[in-house]
C-alpha atoms as a PDB file:
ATOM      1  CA  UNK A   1     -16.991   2.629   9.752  1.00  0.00           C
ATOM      2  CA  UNK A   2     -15.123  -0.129   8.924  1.00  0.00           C
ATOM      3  CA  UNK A   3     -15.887  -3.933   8.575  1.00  0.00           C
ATOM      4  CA  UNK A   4     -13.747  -6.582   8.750  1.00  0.00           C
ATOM      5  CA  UNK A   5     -13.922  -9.785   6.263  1.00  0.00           C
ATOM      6  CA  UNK A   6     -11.688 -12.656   6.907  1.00  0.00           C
ATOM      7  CA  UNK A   7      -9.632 -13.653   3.278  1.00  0.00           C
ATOM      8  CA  UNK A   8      -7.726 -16.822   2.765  1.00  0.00           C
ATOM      9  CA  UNK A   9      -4.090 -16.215   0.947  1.00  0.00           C
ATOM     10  CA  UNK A  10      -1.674 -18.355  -0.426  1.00  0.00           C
ATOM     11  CA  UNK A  11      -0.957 -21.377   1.795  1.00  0.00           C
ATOM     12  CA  UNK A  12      -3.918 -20.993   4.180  1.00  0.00           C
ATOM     13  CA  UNK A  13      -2.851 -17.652   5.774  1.00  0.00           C
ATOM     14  CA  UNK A  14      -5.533 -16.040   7.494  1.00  0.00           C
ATOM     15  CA  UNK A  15      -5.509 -12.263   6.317  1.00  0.00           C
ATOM     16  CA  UNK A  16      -7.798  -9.110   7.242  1.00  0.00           C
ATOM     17  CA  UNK A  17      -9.471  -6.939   4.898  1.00  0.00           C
ATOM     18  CA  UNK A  18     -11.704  -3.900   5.811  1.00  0.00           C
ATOM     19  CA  UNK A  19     -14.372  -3.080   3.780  1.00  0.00           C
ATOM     20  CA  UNK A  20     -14.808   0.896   4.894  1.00  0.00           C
ATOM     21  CA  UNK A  21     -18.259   2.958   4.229  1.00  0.00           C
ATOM     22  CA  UNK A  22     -21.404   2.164   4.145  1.00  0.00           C
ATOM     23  CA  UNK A  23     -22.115   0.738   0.496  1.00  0.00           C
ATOM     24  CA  UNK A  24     -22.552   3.405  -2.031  1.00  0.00           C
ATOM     25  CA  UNK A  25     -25.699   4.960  -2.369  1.00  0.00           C
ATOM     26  CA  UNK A  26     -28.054   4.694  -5.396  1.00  0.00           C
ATOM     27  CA  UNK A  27     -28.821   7.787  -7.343  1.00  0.00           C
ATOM     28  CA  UNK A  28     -32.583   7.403  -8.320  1.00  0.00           C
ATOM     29  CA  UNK A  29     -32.157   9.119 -11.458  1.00  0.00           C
ATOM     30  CA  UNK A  30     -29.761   6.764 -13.094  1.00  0.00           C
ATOM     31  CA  UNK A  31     -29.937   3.271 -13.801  1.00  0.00           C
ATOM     32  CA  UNK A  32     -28.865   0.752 -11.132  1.00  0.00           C
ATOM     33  CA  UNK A  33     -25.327  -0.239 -11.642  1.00  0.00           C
ATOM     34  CA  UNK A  34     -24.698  -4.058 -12.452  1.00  0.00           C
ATOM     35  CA  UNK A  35     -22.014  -4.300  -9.884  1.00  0.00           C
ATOM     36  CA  UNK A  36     -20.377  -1.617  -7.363  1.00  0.00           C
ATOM     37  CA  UNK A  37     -16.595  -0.490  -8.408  1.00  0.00           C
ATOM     38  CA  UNK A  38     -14.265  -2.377  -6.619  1.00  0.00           C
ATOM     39  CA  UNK A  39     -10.922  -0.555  -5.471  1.00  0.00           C
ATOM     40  CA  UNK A  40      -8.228  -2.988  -3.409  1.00  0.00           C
ATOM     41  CA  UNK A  41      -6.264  -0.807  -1.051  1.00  0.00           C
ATOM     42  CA  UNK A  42      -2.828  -2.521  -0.559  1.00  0.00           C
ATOM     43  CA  UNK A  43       0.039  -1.192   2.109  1.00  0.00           C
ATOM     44  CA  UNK A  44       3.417  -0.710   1.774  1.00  0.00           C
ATOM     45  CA  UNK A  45       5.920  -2.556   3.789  1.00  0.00           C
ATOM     46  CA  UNK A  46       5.725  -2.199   7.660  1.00  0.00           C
ATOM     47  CA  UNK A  47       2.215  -0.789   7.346  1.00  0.00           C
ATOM     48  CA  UNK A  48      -1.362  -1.738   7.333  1.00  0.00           C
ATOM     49  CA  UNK A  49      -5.292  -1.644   6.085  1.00  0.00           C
ATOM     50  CA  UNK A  50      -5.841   1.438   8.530  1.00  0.00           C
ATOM     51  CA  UNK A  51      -3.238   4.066   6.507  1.00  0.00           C
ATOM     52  CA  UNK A  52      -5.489   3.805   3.845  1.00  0.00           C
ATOM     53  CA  UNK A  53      -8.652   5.064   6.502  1.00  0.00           C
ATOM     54  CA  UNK A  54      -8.821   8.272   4.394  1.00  0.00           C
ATOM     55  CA  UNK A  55      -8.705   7.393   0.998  1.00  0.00           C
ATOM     56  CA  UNK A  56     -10.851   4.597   1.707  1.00  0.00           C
ATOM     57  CA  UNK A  57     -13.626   6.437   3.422  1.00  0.00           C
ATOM     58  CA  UNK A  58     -14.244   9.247  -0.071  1.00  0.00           C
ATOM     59  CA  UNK A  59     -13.450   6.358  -2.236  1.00  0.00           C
ATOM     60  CA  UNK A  60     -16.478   4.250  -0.226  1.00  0.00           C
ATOM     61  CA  UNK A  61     -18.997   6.990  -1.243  1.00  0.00           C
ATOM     62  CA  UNK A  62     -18.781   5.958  -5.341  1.00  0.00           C
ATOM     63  CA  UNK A  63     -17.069   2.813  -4.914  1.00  0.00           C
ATOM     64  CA  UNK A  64     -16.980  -0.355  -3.141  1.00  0.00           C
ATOM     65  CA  UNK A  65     -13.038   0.385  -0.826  1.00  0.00           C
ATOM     66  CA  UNK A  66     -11.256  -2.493   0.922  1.00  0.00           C
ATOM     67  CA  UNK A  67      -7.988  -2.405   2.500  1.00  0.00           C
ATOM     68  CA  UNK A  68      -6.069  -5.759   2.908  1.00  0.00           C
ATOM     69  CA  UNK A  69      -3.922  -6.120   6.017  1.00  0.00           C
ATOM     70  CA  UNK A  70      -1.489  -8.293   3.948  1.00  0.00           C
ATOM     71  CA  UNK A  71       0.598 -11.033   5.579  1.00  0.00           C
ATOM     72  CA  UNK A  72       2.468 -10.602   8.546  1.00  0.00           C
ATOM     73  CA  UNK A  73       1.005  -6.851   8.993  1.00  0.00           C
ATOM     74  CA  UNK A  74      -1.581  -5.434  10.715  1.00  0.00           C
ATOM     75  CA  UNK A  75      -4.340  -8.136  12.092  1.00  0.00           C
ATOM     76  CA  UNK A  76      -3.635 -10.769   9.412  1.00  0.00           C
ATOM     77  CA  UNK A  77      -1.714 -13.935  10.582  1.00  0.00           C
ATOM     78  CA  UNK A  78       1.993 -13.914  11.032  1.00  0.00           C
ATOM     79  CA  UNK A  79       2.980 -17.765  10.942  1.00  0.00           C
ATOM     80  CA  UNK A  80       6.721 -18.152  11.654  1.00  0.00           C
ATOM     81  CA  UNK A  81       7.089 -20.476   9.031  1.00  0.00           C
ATOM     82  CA  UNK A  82       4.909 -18.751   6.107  1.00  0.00           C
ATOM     83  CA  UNK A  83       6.116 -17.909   3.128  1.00  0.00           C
ATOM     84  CA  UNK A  84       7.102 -13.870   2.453  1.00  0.00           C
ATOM     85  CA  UNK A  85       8.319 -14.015  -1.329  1.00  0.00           C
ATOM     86  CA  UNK A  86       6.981 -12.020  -3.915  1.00  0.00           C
ATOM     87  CA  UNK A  87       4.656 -14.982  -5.377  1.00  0.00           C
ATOM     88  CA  UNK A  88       2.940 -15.266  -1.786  1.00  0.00           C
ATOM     89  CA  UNK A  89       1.875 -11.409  -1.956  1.00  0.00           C
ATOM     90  CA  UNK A  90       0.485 -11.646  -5.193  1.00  0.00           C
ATOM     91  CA  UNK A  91      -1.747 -14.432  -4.392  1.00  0.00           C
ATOM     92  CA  UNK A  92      -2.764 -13.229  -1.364  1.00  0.00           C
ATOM     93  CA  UNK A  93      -4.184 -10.097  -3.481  1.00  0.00           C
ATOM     94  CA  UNK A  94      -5.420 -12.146  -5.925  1.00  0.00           C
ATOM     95  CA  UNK A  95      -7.290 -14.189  -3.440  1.00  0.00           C
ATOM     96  CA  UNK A  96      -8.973 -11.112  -2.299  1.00  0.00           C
ATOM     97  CA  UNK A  97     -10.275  -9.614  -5.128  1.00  0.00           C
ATOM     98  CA  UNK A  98     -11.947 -13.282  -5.852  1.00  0.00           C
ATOM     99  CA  UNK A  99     -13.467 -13.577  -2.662  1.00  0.00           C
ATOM    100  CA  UNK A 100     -14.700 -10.577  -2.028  1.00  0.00           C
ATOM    101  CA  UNK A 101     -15.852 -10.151  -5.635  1.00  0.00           C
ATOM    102  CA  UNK A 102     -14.091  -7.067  -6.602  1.00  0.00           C
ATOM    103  CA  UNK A 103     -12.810  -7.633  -9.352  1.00  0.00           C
ATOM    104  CA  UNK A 104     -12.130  -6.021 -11.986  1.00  0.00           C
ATOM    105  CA  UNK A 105     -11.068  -3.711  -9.733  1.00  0.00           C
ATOM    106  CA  UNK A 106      -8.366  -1.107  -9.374  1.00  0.00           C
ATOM    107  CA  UNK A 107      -5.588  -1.165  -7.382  1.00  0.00           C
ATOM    108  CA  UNK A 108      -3.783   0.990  -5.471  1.00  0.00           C
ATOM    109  CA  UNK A 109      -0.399   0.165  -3.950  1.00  0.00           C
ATOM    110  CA  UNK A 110       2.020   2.575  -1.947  1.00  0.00           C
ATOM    111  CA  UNK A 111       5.838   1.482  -1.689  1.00  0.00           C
ATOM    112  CA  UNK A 112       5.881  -2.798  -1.671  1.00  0.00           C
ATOM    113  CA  UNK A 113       1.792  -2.660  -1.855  1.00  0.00           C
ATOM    114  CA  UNK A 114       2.746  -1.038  -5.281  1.00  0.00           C
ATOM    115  CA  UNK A 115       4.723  -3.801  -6.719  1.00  0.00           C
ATOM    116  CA  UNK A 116       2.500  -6.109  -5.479  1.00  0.00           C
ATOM    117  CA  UNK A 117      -0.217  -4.511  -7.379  1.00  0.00           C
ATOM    118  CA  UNK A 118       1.848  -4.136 -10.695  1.00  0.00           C
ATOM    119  CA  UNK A 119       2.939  -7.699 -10.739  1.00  0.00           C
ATOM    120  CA  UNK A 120      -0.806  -8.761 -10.055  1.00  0.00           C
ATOM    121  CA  UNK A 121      -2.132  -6.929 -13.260  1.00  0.00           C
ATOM    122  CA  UNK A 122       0.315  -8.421 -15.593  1.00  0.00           C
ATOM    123  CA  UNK A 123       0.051 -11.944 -13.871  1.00  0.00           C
ATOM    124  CA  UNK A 124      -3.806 -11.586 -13.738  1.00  0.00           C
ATOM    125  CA  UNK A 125      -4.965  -8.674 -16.347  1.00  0.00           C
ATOM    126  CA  UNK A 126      -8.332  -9.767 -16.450  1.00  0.00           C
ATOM    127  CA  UNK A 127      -9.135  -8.978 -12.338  1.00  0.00           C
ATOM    128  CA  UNK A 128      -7.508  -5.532 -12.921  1.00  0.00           C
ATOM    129  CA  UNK A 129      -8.978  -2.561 -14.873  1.00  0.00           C
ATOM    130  CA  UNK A 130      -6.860   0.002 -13.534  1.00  0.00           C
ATOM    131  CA  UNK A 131      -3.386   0.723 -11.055  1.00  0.00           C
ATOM    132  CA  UNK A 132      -2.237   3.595  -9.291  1.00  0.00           C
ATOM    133  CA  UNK A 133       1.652   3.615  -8.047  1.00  0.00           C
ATOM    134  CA  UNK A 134       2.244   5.296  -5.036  1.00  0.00           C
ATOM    135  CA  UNK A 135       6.275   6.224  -4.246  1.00  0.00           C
ATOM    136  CA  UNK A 136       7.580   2.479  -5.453  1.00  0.00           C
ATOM    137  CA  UNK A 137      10.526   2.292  -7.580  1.00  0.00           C
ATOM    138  CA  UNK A 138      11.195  -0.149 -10.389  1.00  0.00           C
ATOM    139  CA  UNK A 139      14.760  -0.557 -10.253  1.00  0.00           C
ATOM    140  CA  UNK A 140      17.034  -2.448  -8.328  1.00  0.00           C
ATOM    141  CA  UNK A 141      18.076  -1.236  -4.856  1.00  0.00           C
ATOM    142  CA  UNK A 142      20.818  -3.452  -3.915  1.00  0.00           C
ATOM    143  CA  UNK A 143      22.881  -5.434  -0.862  1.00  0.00           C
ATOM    144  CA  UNK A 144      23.613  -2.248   0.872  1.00  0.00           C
ATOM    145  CA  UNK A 145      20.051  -0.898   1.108  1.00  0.00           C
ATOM    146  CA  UNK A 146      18.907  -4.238   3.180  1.00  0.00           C
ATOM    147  CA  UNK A 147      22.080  -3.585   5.397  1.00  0.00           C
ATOM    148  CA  UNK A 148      21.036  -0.507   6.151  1.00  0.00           C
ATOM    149  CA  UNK A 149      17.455  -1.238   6.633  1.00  0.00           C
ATOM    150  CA  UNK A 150      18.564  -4.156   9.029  1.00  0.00           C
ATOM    151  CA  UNK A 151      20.533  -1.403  11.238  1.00  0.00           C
ATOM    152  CA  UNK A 152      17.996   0.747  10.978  1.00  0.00           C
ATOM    153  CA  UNK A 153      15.468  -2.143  12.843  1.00  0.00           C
ATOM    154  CA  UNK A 154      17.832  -2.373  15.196  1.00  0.00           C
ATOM    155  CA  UNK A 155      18.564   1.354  16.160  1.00  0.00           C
ATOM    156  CA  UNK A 156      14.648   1.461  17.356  1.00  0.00           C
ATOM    157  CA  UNK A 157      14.339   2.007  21.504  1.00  0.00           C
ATOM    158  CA  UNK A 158      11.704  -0.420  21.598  1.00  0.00           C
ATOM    159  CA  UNK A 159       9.877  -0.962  24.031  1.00  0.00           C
ATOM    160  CA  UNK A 160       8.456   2.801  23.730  1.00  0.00           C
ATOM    161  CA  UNK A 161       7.076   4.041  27.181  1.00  0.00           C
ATOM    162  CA  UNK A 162       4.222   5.555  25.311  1.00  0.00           C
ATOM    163  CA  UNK A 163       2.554   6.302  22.081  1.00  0.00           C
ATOM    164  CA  UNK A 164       3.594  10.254  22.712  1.00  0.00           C
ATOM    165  CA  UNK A 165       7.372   8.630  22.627  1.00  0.00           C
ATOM    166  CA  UNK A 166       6.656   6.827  19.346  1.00  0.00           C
ATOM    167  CA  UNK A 167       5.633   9.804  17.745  1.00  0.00           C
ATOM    168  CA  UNK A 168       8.550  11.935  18.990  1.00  0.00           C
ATOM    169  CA  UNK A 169      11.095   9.417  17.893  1.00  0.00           C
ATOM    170  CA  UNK A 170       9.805   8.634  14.296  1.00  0.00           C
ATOM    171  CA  UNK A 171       8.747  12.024  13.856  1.00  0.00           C
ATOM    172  CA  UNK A 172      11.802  13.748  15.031  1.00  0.00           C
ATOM    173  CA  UNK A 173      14.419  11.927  16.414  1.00  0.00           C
ATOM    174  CA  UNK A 174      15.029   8.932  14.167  1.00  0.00           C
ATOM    175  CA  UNK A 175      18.276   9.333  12.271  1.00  0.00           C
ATOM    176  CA  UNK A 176      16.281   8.543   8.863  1.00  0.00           C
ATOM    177  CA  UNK A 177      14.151  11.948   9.448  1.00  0.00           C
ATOM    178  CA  UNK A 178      15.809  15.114   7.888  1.00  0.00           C
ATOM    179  CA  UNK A 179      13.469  17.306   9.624  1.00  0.00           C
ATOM    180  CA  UNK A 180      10.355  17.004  11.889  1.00  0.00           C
ATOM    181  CA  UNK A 181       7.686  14.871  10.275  1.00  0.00           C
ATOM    182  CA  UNK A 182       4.332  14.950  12.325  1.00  0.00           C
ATOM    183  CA  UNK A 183       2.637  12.466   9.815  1.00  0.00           C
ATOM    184  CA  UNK A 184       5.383  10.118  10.273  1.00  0.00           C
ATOM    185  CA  UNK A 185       5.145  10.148  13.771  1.00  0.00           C
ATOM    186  CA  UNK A 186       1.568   9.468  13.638  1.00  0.00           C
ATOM    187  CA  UNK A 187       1.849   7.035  10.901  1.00  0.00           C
ATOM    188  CA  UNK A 188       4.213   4.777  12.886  1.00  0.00           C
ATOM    189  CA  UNK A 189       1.667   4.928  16.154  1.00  0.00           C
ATOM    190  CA  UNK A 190      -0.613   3.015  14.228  1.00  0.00           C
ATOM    191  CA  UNK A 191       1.840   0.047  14.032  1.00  0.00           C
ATOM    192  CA  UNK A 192       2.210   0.091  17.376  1.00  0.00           C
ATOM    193  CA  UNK A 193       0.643  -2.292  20.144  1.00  0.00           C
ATOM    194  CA  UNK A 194       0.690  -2.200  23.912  1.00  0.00           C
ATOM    195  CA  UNK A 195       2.510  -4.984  25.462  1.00  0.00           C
ATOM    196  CA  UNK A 196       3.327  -5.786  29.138  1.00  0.00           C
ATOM    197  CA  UNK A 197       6.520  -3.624  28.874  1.00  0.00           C
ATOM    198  CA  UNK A 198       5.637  -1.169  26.679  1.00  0.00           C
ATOM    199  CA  UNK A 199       4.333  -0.132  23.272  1.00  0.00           C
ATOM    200  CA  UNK A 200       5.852  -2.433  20.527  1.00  0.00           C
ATOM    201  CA  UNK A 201       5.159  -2.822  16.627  1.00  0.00           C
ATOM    202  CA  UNK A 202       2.918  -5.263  15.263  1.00  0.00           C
ATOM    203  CA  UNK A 203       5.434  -6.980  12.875  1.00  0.00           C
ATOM    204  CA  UNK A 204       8.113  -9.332  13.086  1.00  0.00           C
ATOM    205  CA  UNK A 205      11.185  -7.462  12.375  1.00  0.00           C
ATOM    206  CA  UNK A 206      12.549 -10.690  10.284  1.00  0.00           C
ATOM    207  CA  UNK A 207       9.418 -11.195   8.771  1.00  0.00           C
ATOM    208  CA  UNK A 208       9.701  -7.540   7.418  1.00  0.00           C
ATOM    209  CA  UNK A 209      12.998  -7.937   6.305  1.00  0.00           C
ATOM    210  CA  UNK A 210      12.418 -11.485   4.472  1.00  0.00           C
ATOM    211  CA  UNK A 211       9.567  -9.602   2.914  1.00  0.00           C
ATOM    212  CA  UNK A 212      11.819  -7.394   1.742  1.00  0.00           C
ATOM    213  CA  UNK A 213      14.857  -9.701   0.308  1.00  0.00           C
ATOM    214  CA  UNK A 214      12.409 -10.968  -1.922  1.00  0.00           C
ATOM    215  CA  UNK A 215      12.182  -7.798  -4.059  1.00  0.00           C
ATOM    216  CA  UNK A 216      14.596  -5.659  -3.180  1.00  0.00           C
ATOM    217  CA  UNK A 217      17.932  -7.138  -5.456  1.00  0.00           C
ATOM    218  CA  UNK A 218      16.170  -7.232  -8.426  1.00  0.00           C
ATOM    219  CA  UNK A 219      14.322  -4.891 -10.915  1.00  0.00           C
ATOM    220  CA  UNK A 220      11.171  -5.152 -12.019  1.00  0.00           C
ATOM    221  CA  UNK A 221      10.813  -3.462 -15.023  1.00  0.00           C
ATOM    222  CA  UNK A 222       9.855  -5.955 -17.409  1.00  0.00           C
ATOM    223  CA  UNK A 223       6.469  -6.608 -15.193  1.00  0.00           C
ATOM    224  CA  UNK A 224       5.653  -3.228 -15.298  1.00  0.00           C
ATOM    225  CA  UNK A 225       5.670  -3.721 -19.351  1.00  0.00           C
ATOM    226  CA  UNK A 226       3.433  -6.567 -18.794  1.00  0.00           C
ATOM    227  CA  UNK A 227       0.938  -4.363 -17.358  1.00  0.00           C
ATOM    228  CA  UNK A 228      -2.161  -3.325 -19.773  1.00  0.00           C
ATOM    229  CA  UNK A 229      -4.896  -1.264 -17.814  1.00  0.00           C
ATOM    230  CA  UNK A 230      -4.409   2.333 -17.121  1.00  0.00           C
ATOM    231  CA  UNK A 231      -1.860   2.821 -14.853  1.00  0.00           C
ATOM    232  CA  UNK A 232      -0.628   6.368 -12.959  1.00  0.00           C
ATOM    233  CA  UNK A 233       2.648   7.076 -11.167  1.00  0.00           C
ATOM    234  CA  UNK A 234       2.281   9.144  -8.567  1.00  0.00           C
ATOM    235  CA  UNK A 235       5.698  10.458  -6.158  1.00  0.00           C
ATOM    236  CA  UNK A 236       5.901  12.682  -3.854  1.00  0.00           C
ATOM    237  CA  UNK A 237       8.408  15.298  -4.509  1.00  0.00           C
ATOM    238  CA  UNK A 238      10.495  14.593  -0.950  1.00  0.00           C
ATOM    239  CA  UNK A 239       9.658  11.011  -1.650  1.00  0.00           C
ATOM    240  CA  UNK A 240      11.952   7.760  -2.297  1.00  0.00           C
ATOM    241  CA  UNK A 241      10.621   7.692  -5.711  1.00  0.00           C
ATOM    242  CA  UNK A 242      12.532  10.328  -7.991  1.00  0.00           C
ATOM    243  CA  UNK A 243      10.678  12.387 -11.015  1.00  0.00           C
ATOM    244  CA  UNK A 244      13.508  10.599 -13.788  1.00  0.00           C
ATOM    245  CA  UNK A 245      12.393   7.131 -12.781  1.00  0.00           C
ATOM    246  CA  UNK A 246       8.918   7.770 -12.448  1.00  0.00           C
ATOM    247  CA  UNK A 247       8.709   9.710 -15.874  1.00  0.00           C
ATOM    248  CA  UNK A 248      10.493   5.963 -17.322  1.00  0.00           C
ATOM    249  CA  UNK A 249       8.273   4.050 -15.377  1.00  0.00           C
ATOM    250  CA  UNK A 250       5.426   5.932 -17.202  1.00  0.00           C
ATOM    251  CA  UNK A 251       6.927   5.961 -20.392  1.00  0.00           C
ATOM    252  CA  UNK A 252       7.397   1.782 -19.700  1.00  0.00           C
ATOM    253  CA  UNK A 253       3.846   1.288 -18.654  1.00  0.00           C
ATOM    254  CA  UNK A 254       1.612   1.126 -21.717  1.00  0.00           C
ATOM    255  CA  UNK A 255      -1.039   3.344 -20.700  1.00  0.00           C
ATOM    256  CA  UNK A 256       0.376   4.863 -17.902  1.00  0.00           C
ATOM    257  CA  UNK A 257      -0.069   8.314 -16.401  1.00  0.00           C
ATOM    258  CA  UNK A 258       2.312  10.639 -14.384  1.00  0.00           C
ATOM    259  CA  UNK A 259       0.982  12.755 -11.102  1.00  0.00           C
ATOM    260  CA  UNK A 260       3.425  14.372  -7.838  1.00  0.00           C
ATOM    261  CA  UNK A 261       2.221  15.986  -5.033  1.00  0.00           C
ATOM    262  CA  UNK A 262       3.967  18.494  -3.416  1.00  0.00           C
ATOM    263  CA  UNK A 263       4.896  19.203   0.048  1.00  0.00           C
ATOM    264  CA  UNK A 264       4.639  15.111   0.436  1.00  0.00           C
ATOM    265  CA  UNK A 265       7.696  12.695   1.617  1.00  0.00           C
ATOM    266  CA  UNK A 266       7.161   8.946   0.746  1.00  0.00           C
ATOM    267  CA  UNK A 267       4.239   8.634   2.640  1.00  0.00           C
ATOM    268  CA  UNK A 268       2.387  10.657   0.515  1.00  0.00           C
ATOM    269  CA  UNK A 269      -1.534   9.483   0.831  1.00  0.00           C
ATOM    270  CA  UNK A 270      -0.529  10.050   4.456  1.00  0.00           C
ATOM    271  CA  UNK A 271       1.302  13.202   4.251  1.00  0.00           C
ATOM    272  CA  UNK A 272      -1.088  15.202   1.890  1.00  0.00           C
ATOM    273  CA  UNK A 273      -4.223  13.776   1.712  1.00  0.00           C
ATOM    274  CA  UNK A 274      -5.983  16.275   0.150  1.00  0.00           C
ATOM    275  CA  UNK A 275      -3.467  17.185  -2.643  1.00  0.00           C
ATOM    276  CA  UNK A 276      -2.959  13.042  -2.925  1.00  0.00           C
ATOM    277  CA  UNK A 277      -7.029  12.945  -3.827  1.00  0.00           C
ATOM    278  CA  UNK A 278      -7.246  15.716  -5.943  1.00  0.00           C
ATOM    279  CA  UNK A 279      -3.709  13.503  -7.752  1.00  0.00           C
ATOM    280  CA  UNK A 280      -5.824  10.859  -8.397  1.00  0.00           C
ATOM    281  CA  UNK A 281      -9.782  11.113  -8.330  1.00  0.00           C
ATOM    282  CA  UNK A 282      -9.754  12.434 -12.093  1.00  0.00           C
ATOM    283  CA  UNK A 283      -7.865   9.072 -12.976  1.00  0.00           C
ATOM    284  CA  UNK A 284     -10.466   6.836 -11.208  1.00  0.00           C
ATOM    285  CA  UNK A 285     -13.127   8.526 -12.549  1.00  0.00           C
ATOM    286  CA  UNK A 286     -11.874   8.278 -15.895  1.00  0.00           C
ATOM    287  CA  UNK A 287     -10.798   4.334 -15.526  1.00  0.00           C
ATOM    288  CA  UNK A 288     -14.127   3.711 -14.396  1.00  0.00           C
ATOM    289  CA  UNK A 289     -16.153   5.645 -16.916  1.00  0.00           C
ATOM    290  CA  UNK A 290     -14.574   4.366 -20.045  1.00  0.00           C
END
């Protein structure tokens, strides 16, 4: 199951978090814990709390799991007028590991949820024991890659009829897809919603790409320095994320970690979730042990 707990971010923005699982149960032959592990689930761009569903739900049997629909995604607010930089994501996460009372907590980002996290734990090291990096690079992209991800908005044949149609295009027919991608498919259903004329996504296209302009010019290398909890780097092998940048991004990171899963394109908690927990269980249990 999943609950739903109302957060306040940056600027009064209304966002979503799901709290999924029951809360862990006690083992009566150890000592009560003080406080339940907190882990912050955060999305990548275009996505929401409900990618995470399967992480969350084995994490939710040791740990206290919450995925944040962050702004302009999912069921959180989308104000015309809010504010999509870089600074406004950051608080928003920050807001919800203080309200919820997860912290210290770890995080784990995919894609833009990634950066998010990173910059957190060097803004805010104390509300962050540990980070896991899911397919998000550290350097620069550049002018051409926010080009081609505004013709790439555009090339959608929204309205879809149905959500058999969604899958088919993103899984198959989409000029980004190199071969047939099932999980893809099915991963772009779920940011779908029905509308008088057909199935549409949840998002404002502009709001994505405004998202996006705030991060996607620059690098962001020296924040990853910044960062001092335990940190691992995990890219899947098909992903966006290449093994030379990820290998500097560990060697960057202080205390950071390297993992890949096979068989797995960018959307690799999604693609692979069973070789994407057996990636990184042995590093939670190790952050939260120590």
């Amino acid at each position: 199951m999943a609950r739903r707990i109302d957060v306040t971010g940056a600027g009064g923005v209304r966002l979503a978090a799901w709290e999924f699982g029951d809360p862990p149960k006690a083992d009566p032959a150890q000592p009560a814990p003080e406080t339940t592990p907190g882990v912050l689930l955060l999305h990548g761009l275009m996505g929401r709390a409900s990618h995470w569903a399967s992480t969350a739900r084995w994490l939710s049997g040791r740990h206290r799991a919450v995925a944040l629909d962050q702004r302009g995604h999912g069921q959180s607010d989308k104000p015309p007028q809010a504010s999509f930089t870089r600074e406004a994501y950051v608080e928003d996460a920050e807001a919800a590991l203080e309200q919820l009372g997860l912290a210290p907590a770890v995080l784990i980002g995919h894609a833009m949820g990634a950066l998010t996290a990173w910059q957190l734990a060097a803004k805010r090291p104390e509300l962050v024991r540990g980070l896991i990096i899911c397919d998000m690079r550290a350097s620069a992209l550049g002018v051409a890659s926010q080009r081609e991800w505004a013709d790439w908005f555009k090339a959608w044949p929204v309205p879809f009829a149905t959500l058999a149609d969604v899958r088919k295009w993103f899984g198959e027919d989409d000029p980004w897809v190199e071969r047939p991608n099932p999980a893809r498919g099915e991963f772009y259903a779920e940011v779908m919603h029905e509308s008088p004329d057909g199935w549409r996504p949840v998002f404002d296209y502009e709001q994505m790409l405004r998202s996006r302009e705030t991060w996607v010019y620059d690098a962001h290398w020296e924040e990853l320095a910044q960062v001092r909890c335990p940190a691992l780097v995990v890219r899947g092998v098909d992903g966006e994320l290449g093994r030379a940048e990820a290998q500097e991004m560990v060697r960057v990171l202080p205390l950071g970690e390297y993992a890949e899963v096979a068989d797995a394109g960018h959307l690799v908690h999604y693609d692979q979730p069973v070789a994407w927990r057996a990636a990184v269980e042995p590093f939670l249990d190790a952050v939260f042990t120590a």
